[in-house]
PDB file of N, CA and C in Angstrom:
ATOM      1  N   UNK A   1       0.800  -1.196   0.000  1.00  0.00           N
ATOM      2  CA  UNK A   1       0.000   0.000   0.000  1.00  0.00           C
ATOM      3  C   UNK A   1       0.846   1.265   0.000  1.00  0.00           C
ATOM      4  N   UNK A   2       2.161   1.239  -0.465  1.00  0.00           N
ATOM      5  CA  UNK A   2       3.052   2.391  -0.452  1.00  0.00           C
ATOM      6  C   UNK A   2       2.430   3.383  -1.616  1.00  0.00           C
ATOM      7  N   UNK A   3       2.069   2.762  -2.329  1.00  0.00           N
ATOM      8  CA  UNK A   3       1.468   3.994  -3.377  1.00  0.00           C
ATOM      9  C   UNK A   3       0.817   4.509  -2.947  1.00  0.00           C
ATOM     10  N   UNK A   4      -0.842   4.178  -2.106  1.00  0.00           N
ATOM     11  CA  UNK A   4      -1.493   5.251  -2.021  1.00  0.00           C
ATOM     12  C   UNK A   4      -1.041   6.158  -1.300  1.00  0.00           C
ATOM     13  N   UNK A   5      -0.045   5.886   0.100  1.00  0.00           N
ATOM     14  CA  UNK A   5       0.624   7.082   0.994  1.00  0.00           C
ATOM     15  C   UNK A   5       1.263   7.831  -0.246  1.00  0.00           C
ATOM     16  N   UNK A   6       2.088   7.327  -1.398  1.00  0.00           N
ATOM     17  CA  UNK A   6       2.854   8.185  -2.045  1.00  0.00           C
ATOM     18  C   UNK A   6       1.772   8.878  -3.105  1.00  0.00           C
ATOM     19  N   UNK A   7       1.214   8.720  -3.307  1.00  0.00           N
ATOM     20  CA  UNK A   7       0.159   9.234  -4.509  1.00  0.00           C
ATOM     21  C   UNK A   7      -0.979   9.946  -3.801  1.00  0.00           C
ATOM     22  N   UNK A   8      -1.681   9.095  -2.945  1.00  0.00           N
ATOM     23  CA  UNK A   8      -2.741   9.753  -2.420  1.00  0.00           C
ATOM     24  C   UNK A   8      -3.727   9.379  -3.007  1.00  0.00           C
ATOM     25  N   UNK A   9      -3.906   8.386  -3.577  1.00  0.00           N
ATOM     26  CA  UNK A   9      -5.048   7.575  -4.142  1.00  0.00           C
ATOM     27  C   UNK A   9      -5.566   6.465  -3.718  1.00  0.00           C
ATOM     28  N   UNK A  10      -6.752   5.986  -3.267  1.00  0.00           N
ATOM     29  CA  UNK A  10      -6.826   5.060  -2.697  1.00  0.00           C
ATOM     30  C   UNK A  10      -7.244   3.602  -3.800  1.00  0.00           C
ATOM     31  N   UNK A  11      -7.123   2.674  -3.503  1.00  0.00           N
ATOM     32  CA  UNK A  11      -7.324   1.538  -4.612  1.00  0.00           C
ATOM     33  C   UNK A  11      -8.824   1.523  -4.988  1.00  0.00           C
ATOM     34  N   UNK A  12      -9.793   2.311  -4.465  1.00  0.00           N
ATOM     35  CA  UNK A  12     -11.103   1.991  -4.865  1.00  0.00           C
ATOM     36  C   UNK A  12     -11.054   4.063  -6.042  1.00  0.00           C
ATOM     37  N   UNK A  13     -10.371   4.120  -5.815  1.00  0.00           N
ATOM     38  CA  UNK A  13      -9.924   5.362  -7.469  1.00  0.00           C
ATOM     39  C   UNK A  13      -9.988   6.901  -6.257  1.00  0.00           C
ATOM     40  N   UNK A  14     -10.697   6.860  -5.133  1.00  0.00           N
ATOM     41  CA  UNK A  14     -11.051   8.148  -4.448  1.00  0.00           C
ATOM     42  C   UNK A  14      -9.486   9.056  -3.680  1.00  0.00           C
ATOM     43  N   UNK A  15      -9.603  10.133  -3.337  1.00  0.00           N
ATOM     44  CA  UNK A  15      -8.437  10.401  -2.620  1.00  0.00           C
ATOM     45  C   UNK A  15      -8.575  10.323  -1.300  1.00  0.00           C
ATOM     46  N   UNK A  16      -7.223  10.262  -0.728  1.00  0.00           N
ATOM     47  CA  UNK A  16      -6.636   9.883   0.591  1.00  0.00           C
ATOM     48  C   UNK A  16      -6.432  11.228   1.688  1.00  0.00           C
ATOM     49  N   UNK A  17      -6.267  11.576   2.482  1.00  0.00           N
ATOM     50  CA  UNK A  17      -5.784  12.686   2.918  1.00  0.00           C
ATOM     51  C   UNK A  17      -5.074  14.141   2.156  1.00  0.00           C
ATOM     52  N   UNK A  18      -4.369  13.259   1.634  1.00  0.00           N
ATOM     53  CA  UNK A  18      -3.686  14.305   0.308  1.00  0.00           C
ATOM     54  C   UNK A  18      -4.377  15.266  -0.225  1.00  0.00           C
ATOM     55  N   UNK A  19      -5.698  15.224  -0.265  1.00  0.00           N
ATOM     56  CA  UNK A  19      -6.423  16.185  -1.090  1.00  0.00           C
ATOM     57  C   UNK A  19      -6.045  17.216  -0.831  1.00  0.00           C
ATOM     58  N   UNK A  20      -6.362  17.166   0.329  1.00  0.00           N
ATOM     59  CA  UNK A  20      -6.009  18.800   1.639  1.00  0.00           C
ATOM     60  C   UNK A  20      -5.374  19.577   1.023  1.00  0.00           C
ATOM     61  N   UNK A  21      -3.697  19.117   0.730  1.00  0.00           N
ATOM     62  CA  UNK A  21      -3.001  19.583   0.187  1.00  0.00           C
ATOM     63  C   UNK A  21      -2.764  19.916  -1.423  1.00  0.00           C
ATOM     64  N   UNK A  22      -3.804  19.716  -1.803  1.00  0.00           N
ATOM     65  CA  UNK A  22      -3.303  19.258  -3.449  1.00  0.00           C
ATOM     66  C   UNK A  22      -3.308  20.764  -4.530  1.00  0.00           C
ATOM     67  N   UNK A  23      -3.770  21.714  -3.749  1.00  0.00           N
ATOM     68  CA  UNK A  23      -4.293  22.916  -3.868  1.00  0.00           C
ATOM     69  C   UNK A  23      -3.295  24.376  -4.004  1.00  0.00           C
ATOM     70  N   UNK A  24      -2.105  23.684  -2.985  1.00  0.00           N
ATOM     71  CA  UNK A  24      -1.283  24.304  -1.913  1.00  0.00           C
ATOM     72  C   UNK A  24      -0.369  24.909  -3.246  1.00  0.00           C
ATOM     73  N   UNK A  25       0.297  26.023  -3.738  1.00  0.00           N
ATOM     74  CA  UNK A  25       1.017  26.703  -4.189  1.00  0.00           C
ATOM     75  C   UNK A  25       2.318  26.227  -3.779  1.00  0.00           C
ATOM     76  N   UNK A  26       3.299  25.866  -4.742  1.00  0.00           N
ATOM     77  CA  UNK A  26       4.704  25.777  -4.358  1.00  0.00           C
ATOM     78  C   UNK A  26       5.390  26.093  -5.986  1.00  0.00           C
ATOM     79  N   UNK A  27       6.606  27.264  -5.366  1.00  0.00           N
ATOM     80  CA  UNK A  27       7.165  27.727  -6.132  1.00  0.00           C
ATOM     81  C   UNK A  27       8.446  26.671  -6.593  1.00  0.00           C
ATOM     82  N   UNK A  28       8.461  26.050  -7.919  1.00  0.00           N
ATOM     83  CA  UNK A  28       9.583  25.419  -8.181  1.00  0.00           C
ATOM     84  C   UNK A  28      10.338  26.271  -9.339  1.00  0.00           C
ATOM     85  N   UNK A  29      11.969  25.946  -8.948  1.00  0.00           N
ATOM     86  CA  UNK A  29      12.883  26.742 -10.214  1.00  0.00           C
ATOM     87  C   UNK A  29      13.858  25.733 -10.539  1.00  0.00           C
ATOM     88  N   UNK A  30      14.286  25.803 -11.588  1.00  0.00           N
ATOM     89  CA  UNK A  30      15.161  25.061 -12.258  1.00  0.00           C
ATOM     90  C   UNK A  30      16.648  25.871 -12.161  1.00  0.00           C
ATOM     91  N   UNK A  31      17.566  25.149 -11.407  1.00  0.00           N
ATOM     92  CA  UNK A  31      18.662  26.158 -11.263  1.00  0.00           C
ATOM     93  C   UNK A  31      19.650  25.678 -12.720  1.00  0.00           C
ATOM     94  N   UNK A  32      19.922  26.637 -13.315  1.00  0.00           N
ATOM     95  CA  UNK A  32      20.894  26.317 -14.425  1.00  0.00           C
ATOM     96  C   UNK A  32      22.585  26.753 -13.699  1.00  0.00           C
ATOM     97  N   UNK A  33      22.715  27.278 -13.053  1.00  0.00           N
ATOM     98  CA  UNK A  33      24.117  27.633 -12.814  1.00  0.00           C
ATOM     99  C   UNK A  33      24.123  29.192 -11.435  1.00  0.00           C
ATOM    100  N   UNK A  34      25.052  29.099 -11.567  1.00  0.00           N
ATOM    101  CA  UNK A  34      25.027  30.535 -10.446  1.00  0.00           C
ATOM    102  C   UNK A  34      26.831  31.615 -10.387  1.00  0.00           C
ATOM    103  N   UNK A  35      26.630  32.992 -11.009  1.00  0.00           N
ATOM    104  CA  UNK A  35      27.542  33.626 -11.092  1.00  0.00           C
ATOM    105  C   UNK A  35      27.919  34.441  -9.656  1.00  0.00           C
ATOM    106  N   UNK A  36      28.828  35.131  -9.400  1.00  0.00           N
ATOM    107  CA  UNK A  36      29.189  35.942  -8.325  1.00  0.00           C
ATOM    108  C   UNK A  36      29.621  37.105  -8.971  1.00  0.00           C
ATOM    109  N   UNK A  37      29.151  38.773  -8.810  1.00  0.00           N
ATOM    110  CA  UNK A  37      30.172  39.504  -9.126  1.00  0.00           C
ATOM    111  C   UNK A  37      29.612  40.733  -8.731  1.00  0.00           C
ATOM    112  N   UNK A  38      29.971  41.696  -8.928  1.00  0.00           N
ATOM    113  CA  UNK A  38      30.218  42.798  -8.311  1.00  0.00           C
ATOM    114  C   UNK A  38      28.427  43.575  -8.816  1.00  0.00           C
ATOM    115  N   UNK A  39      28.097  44.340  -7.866  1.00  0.00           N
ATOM    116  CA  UNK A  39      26.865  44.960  -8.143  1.00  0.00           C
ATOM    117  C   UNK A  39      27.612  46.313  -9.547  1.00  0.00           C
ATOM    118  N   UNK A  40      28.432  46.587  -9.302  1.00  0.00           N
ATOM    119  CA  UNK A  40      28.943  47.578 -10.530  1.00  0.00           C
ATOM    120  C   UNK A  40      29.236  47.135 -11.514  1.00  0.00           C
ATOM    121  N   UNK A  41      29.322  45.435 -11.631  1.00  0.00           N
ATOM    122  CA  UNK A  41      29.667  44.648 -12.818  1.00  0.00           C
ATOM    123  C   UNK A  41      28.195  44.489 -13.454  1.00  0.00           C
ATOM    124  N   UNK A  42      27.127  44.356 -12.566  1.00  0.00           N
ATOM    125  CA  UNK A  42      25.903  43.764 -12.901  1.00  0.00           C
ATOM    126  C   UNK A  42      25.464  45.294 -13.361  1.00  0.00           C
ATOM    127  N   UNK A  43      25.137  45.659 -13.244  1.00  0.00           N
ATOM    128  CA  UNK A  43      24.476  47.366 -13.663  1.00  0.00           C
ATOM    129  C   UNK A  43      25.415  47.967 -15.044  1.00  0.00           C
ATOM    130  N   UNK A  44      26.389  47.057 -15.367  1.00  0.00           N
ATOM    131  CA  UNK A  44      26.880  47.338 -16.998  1.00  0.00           C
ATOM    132  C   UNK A  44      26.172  46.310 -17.927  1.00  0.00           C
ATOM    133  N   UNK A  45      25.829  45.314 -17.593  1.00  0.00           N
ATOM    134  CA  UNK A  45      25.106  44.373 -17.940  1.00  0.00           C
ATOM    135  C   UNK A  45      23.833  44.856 -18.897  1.00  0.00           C
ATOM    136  N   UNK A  46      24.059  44.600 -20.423  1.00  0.00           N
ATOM    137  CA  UNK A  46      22.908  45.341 -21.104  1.00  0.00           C
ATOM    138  C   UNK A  46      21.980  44.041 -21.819  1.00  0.00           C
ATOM    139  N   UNK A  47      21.366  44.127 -22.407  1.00  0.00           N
ATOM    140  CA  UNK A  47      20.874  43.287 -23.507  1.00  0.00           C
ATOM    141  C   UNK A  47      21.375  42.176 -24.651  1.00  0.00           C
ATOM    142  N   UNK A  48      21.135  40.850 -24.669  1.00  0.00           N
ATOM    143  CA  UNK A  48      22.502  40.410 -25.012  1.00  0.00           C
ATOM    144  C   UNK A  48      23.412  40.197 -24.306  1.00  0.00           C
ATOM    145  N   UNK A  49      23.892  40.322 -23.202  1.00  0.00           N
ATOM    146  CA  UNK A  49      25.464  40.585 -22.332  1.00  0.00           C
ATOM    147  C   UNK A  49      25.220  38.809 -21.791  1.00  0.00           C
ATOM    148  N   UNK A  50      26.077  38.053 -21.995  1.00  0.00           N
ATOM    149  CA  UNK A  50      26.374  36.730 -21.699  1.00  0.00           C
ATOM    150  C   UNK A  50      27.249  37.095 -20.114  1.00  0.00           C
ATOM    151  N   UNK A  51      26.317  35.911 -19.256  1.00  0.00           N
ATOM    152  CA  UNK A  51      26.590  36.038 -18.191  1.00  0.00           C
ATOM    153  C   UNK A  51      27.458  34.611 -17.763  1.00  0.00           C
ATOM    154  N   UNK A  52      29.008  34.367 -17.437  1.00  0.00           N
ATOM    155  CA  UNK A  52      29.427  32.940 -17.405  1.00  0.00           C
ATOM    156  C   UNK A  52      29.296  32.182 -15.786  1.00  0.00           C
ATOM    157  N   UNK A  53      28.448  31.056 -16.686  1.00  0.00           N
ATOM    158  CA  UNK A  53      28.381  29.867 -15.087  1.00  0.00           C
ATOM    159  C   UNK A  53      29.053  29.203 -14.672  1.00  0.00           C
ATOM    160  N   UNK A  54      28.649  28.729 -13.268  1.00  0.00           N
ATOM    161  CA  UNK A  54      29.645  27.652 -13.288  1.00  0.00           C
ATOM    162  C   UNK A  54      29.919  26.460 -13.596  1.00  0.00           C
ATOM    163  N   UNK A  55      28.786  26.341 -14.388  1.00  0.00           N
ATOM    164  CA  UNK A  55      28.030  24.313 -14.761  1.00  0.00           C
ATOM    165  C   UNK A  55      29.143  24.537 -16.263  1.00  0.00           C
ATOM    166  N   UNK A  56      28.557  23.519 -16.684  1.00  0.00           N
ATOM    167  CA  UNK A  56      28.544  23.039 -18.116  1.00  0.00           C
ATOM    168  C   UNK A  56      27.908  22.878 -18.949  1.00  0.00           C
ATOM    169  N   UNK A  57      28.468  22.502 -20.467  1.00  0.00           N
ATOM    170  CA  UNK A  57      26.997  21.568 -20.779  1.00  0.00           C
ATOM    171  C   UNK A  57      26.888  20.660 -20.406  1.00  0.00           C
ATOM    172  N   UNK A  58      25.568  19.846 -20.582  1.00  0.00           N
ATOM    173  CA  UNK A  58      25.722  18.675 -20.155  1.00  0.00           C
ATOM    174  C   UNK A  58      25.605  17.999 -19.026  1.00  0.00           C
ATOM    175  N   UNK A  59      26.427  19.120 -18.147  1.00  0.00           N
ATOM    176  CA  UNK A  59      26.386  18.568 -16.553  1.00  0.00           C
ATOM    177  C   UNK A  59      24.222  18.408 -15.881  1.00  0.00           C
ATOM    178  N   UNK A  60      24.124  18.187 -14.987  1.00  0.00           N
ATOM    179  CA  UNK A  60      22.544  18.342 -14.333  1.00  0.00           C
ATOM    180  C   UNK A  60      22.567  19.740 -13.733  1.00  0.00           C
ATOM    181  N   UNK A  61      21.230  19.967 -14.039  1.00  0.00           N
ATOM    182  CA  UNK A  61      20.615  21.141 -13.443  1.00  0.00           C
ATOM    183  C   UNK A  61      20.134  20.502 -12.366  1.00  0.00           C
ATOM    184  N   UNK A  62      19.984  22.096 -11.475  1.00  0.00           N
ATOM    185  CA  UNK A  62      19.396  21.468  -9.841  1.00  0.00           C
ATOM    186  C   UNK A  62      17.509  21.676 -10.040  1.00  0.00           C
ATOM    187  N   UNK A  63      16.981  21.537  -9.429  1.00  0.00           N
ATOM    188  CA  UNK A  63      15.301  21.439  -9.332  1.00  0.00           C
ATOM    189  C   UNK A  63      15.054  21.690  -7.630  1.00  0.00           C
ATOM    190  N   UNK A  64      14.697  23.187  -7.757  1.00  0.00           N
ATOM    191  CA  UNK A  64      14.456  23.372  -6.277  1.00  0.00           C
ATOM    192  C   UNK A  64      12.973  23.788  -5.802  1.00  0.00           C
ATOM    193  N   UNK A  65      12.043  22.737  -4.760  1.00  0.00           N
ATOM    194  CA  UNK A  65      11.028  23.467  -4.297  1.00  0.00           C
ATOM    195  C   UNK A  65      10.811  24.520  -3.097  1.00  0.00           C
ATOM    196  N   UNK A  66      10.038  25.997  -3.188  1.00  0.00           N
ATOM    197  CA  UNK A  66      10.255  26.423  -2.208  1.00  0.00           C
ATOM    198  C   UNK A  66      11.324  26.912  -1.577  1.00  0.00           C
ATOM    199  N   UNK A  67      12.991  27.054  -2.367  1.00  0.00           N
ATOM    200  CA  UNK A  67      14.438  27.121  -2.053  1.00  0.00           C
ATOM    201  C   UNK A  67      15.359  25.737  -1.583  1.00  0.00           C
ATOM    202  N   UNK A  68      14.425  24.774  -1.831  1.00  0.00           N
ATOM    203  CA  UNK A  68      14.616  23.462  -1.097  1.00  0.00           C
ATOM    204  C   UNK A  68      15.093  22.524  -2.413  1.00  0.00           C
ATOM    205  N   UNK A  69      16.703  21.955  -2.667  1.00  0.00           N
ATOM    206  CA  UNK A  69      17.055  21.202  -3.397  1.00  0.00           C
ATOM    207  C   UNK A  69      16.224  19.700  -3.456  1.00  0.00           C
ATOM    208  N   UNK A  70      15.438  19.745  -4.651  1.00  0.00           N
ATOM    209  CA  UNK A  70      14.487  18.258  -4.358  1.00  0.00           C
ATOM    210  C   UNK A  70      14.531  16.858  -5.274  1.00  0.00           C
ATOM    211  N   UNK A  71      15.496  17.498  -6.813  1.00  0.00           N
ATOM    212  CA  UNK A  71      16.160  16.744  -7.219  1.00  0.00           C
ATOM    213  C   UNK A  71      17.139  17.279  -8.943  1.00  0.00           C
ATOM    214  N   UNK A  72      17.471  16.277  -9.346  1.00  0.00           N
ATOM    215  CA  UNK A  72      18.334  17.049 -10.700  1.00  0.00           C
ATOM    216  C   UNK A  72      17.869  16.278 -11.759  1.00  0.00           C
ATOM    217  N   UNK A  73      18.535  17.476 -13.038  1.00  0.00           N
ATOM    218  CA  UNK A  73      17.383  17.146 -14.019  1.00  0.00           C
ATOM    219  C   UNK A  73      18.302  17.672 -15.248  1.00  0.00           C
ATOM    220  N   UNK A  74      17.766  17.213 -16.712  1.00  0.00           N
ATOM    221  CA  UNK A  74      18.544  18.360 -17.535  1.00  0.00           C
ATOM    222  C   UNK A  74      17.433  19.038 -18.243  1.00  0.00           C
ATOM    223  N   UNK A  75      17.890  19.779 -18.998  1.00  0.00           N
ATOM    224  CA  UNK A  75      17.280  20.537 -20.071  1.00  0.00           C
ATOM    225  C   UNK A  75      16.651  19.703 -21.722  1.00  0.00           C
ATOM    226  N   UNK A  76      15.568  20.182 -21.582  1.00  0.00           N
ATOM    227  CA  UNK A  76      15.172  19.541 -22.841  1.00  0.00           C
ATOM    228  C   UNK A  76      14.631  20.421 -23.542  1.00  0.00           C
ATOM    229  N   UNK A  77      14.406  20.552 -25.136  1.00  0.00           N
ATOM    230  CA  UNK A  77      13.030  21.157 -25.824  1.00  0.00           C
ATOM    231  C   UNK A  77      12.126  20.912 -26.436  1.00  0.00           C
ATOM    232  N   UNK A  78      11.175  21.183 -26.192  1.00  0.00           N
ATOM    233  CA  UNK A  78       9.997  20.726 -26.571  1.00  0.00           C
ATOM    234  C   UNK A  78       8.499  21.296 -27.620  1.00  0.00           C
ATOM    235  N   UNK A  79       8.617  21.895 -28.381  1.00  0.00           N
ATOM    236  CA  UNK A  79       7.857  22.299 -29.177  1.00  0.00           C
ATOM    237  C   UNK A  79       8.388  23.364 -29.139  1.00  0.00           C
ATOM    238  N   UNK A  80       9.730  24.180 -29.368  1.00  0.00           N
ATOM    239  CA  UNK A  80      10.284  25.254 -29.114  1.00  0.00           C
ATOM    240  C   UNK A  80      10.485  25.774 -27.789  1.00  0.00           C
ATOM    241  N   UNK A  81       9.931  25.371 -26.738  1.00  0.00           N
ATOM    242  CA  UNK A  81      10.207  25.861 -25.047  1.00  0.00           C
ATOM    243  C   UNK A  81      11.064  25.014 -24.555  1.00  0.00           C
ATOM    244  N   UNK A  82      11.746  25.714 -23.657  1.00  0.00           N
ATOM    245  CA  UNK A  82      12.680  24.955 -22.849  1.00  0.00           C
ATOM    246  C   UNK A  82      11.665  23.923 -21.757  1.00  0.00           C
ATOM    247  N   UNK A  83      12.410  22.887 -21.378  1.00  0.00           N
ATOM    248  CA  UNK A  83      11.967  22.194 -20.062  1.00  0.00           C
ATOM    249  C   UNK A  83      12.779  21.035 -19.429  1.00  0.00           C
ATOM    250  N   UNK A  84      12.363  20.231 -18.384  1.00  0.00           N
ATOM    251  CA  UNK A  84      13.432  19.787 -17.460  1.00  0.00           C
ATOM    252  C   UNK A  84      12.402  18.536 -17.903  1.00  0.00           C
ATOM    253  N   UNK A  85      14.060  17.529 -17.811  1.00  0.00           N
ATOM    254  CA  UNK A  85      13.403  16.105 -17.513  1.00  0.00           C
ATOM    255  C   UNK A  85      14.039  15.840 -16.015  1.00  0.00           C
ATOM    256  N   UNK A  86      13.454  15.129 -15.241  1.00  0.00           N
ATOM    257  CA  UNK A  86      13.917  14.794 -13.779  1.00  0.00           C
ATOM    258  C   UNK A  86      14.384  13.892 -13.739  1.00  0.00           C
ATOM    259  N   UNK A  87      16.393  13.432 -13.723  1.00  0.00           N
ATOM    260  CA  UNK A  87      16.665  12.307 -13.681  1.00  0.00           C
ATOM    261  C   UNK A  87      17.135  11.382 -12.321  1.00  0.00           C
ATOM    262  N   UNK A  88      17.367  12.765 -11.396  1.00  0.00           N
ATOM    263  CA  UNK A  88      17.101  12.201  -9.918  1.00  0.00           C
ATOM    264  C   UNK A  88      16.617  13.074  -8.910  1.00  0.00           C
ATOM    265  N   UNK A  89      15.996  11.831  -8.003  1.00  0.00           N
ATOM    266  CA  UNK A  89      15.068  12.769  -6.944  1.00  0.00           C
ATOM    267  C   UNK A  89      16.153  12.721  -5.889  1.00  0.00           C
ATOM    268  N   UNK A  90      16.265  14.153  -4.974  1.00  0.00           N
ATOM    269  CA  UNK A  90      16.812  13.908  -3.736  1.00  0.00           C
ATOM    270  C   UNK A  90      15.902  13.692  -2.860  1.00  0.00           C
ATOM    271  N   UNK A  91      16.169  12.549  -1.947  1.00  0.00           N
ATOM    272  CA  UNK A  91      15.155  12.198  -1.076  1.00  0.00           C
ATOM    273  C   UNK A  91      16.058  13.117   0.437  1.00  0.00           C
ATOM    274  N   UNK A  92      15.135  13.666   1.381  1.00  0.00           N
ATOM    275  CA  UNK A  92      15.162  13.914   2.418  1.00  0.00           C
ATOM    276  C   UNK A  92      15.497  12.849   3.530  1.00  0.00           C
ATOM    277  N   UNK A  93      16.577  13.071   4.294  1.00  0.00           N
ATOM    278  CA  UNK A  93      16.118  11.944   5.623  1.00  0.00           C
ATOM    279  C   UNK A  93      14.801  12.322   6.867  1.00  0.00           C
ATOM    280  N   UNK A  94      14.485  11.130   6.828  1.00  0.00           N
ATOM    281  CA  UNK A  94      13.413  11.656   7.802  1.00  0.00           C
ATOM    282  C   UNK A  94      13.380  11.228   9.190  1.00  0.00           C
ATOM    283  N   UNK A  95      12.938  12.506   9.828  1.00  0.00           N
ATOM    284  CA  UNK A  95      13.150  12.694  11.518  1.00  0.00           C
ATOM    285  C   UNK A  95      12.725  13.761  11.701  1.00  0.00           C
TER     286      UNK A  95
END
Protein backbone atom coordinates (compact mmCIF):
# COMPACT_ATOMS: atom_id res chain seq x y z
CA UNK A 1 0.00 0.00 0.00
CA UNK A 2 3.05 2.39 -0.45
CA UNK A 3 1.47 3.99 -3.38
CA UNK A 4 -1.49 5.25 -2.02
CA UNK A 5 0.62 7.08 0.99
CA UNK A 6 2.85 8.18 -2.04
CA UNK A 7 0.16 9.23 -4.51
CA UNK A 8 -2.74 9.75 -2.42
CA UNK A 9 -5.05 7.58 -4.14
CA UNK A 10 -6.83 5.06 -2.70
CA UNK A 11 -7.32 1.54 -4.61
CA UNK A 12 -11.10 1.99 -4.87
CA UNK A 13 -9.92 5.36 -7.47
CA UNK A 14 -11.05 8.15 -4.45
CA UNK A 15 -8.44 10.40 -2.62
CA UNK A 16 -6.64 9.88 0.59
CA UNK A 17 -5.78 12.69 2.92
CA UNK A 18 -3.69 14.30 0.31
CA UNK A 19 -6.42 16.18 -1.09
CA UNK A 20 -6.01 18.80 1.64
CA UNK A 21 -3.00 19.58 0.19
CA UNK A 22 -3.30 19.26 -3.45
CA UNK A 23 -4.29 22.92 -3.87
CA UNK A 24 -1.28 24.30 -1.91
CA UNK A 25 1.02 26.70 -4.19
CA UNK A 26 4.70 25.78 -4.36
CA UNK A 27 7.17 27.73 -6.13
CA UNK A 28 9.58 25.42 -8.18
CA UNK A 29 12.88 26.74 -10.21
CA UNK A 30 15.16 25.06 -12.26
CA UNK A 31 18.66 26.16 -11.26
CA UNK A 32 20.89 26.32 -14.43
CA UNK A 33 24.12 27.63 -12.81
CA UNK A 34 25.03 30.53 -10.45
CA UNK A 35 27.54 33.63 -11.09
CA UNK A 36 29.19 35.94 -8.32
CA UNK A 37 30.17 39.50 -9.13
CA UNK A 38 30.22 42.80 -8.31
CA UNK A 39 26.87 44.96 -8.14
CA UNK A 40 28.94 47.58 -10.53
CA UNK A 41 29.67 44.65 -12.82
CA UNK A 42 25.90 43.76 -12.90
CA UNK A 43 24.48 47.37 -13.66
CA UNK A 44 26.88 47.34 -17.00
CA UNK A 45 25.11 44.37 -17.94
CA UNK A 46 22.91 45.34 -21.10
CA UNK A 47 20.87 43.29 -23.51
CA UNK A 48 22.50 40.41 -25.01
CA UNK A 49 25.46 40.58 -22.33
CA UNK A 50 26.37 36.73 -21.70
CA UNK A 51 26.59 36.04 -18.19
CA UNK A 52 29.43 32.94 -17.40
CA UNK A 53 28.38 29.87 -15.09
CA UNK A 54 29.64 27.65 -13.29
CA UNK A 55 28.03 24.31 -14.76
CA UNK A 56 28.54 23.04 -18.12
CA UNK A 57 27.00 21.57 -20.78
CA UNK A 58 25.72 18.68 -20.15
CA UNK A 59 26.39 18.57 -16.55
CA UNK A 60 22.54 18.34 -14.33
CA UNK A 61 20.61 21.14 -13.44
CA UNK A 62 19.40 21.47 -9.84
CA UNK A 63 15.30 21.44 -9.33
CA UNK A 64 14.46 23.37 -6.28
CA UNK A 65 11.03 23.47 -4.30
CA UNK A 66 10.25 26.42 -2.21
CA UNK A 67 14.44 27.12 -2.05
CA UNK A 68 14.62 23.46 -1.10
CA UNK A 69 17.05 21.20 -3.40
CA UNK A 70 14.49 18.26 -4.36
CA UNK A 71 16.16 16.74 -7.22
CA UNK A 72 18.33 17.05 -10.70
CA UNK A 73 17.38 17.15 -14.02
CA UNK A 74 18.54 18.36 -17.53
CA UNK A 75 17.28 20.54 -20.07
CA UNK A 76 15.17 19.54 -22.84
CA UNK A 77 13.03 21.16 -25.82
CA UNK A 78 10.00 20.73 -26.57
CA UNK A 79 7.86 22.30 -29.18
CA UNK A 80 10.28 25.25 -29.11
CA UNK A 81 10.21 25.86 -25.05
CA UNK A 82 12.68 24.95 -22.85
CA UNK A 83 11.97 22.19 -20.06
CA UNK A 84 13.43 19.79 -17.46
CA UNK A 85 13.40 16.11 -17.51
CA UNK A 86 13.92 14.79 -13.78
CA UNK A 87 16.66 12.31 -13.68
CA UNK A 88 17.10 12.20 -9.92
CA UNK A 89 15.07 12.77 -6.94
CA UNK A 90 16.81 13.91 -3.74
CA UNK A 91 15.15 12.20 -1.08
CA UNK A 92 15.16 13.91 2.42
CA UNK A 93 16.12 11.94 5.62
CA UNK A 94 13.41 11.66 7.80
CA UNK A 95 13.15 12.69 11.52
Amino acid sequence: MADEREFGVKSDGSWSEMEAVLDVMVEVSAILGTAEMPISQILKLGRGAVVELERFVGEDIELHANNELIAKGEIIVVDDRLGVTVTDVIKRPSG
